[in-house]
Protein backbone atom coordinates (compact mmCIF):
# COMPACT_ATOMS: atom_id res chain seq x y z
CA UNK A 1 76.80 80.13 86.70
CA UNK A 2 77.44 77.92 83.96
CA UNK A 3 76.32 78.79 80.57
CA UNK A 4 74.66 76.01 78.10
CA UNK A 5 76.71 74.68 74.76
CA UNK A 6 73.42 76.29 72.82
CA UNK A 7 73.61 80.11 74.51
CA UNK A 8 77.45 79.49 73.93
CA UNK A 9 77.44 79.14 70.50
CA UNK A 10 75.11 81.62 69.80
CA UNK A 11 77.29 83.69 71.30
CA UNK A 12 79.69 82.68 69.13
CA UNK A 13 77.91 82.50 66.05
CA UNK A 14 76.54 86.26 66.32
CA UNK A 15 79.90 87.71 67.17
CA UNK A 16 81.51 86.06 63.97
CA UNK A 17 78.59 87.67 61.91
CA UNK A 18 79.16 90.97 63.51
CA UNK A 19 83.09 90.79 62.96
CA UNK A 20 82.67 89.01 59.17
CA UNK A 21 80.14 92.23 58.54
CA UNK A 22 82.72 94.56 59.94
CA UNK A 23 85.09 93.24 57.45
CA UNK A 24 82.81 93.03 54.84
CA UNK A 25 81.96 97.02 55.44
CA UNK A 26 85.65 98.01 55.85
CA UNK A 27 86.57 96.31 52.45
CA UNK A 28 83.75 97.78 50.22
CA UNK A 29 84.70 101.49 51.57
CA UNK A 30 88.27 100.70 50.92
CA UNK A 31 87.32 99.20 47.44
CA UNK A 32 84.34 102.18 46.19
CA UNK A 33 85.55 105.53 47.71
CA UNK A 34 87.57 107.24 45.51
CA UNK A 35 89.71 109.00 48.11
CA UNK A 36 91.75 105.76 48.73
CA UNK A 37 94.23 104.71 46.85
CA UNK A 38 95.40 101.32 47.33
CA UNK A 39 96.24 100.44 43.74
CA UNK A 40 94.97 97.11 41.27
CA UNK A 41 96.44 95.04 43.74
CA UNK A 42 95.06 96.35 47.06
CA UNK A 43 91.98 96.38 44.83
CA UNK A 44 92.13 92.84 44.29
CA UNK A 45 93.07 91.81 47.87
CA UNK A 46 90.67 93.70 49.12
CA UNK A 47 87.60 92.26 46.99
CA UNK A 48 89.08 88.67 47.38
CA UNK A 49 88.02 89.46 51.27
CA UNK A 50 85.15 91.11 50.23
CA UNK A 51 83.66 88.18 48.54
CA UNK A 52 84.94 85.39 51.05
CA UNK A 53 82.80 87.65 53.65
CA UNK A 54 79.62 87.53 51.62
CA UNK A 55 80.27 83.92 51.26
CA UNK A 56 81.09 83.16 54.90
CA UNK A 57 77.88 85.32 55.46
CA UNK A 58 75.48 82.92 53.32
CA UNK A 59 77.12 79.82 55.09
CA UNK A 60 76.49 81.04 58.68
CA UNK A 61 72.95 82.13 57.57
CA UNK A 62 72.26 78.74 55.92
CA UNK A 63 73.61 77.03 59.03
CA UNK A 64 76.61 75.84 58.04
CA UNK A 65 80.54 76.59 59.26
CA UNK A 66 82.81 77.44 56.47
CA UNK A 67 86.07 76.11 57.38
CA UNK A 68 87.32 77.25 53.17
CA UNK A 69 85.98 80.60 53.13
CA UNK A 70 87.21 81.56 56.33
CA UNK A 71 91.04 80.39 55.47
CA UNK A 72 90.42 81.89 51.95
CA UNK A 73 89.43 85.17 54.16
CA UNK A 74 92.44 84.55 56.43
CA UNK A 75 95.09 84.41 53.65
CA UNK A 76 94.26 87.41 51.94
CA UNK A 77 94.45 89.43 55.22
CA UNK A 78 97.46 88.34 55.61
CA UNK A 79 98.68 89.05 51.83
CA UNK A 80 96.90 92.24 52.23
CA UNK A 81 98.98 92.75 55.86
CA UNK A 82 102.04 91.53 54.25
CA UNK A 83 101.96 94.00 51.62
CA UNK A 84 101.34 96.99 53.36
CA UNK A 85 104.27 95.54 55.42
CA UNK A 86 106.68 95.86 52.19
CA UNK A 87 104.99 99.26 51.57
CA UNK A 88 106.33 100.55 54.53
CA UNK A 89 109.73 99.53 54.46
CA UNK A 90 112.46 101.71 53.86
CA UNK A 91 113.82 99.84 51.04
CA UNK A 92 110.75 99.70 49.01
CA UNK A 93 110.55 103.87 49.47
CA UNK A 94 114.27 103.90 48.08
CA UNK A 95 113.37 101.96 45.21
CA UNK A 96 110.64 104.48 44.84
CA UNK A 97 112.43 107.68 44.71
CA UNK A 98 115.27 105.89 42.41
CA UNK A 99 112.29 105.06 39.69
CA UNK A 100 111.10 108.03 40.37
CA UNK A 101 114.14 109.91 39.66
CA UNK A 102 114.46 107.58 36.81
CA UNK A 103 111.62 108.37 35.44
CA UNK A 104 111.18 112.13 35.81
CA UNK A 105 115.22 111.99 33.89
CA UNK A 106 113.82 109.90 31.32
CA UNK A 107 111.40 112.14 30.84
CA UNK A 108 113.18 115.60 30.62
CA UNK A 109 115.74 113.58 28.13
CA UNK A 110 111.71 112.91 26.08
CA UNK A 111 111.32 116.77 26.41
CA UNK A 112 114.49 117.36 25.22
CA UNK A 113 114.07 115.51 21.81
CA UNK A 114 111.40 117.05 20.78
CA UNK A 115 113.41 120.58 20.79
């Protein structure tokens, strides 16, 4: 049984709200609760996705496709993806313990001073 162009895109056009909300819902609790810590720029990717959701939202609700917001919404996955990516690599969590170690020196040297 075939199904008509009109059933198939509304199909279409209530799974994309459904994902785009999921999105939009997964952001804002990765942005508000204070038991995540992504940092100023997780922060920021994540409400650059926020908002391209809320705007992709008022497009599909108005009638319209938006081919901007969803590449806008697109591209900062992917920055988001890419670095969580760099994150996780080991050579970012050697730089980490070296400034760490760097720090935490520079700072007993500071203690030391003041003696």
């Amino acid at each position: 049984m075939f199904i008509k162009a009109n059933t198939l895109e509304s199909i279409y056009q209530a799974s994309g709200i459904i994902g785009v909300s999921l999105i939009l819902f997964y952001c804002v609790v990765q942005i508000f609760d204070p038991r995540v810590k992504e940092g100023a720029l997780g922060g920021i990717f994540y409400m650059v996705i926020a908002s391209s959701c809320v705007a992709w939202l008022f497009h599909m609700f108005q009638g319209t496709f938006p081919h901007r917001t969803t590449i806008t919404m697109i591209c900062g996955i992917a920055a988001l993806m890419t670095r969580r990516l760099i994150l996780l690599s080991p050579g970012w969590m050697r730089f980490k313990a070296w400034w760490f170690i760097q720090a935490k020196a520079a700072k007993a040297e500071n203690l030391n001073r003041r003696k």
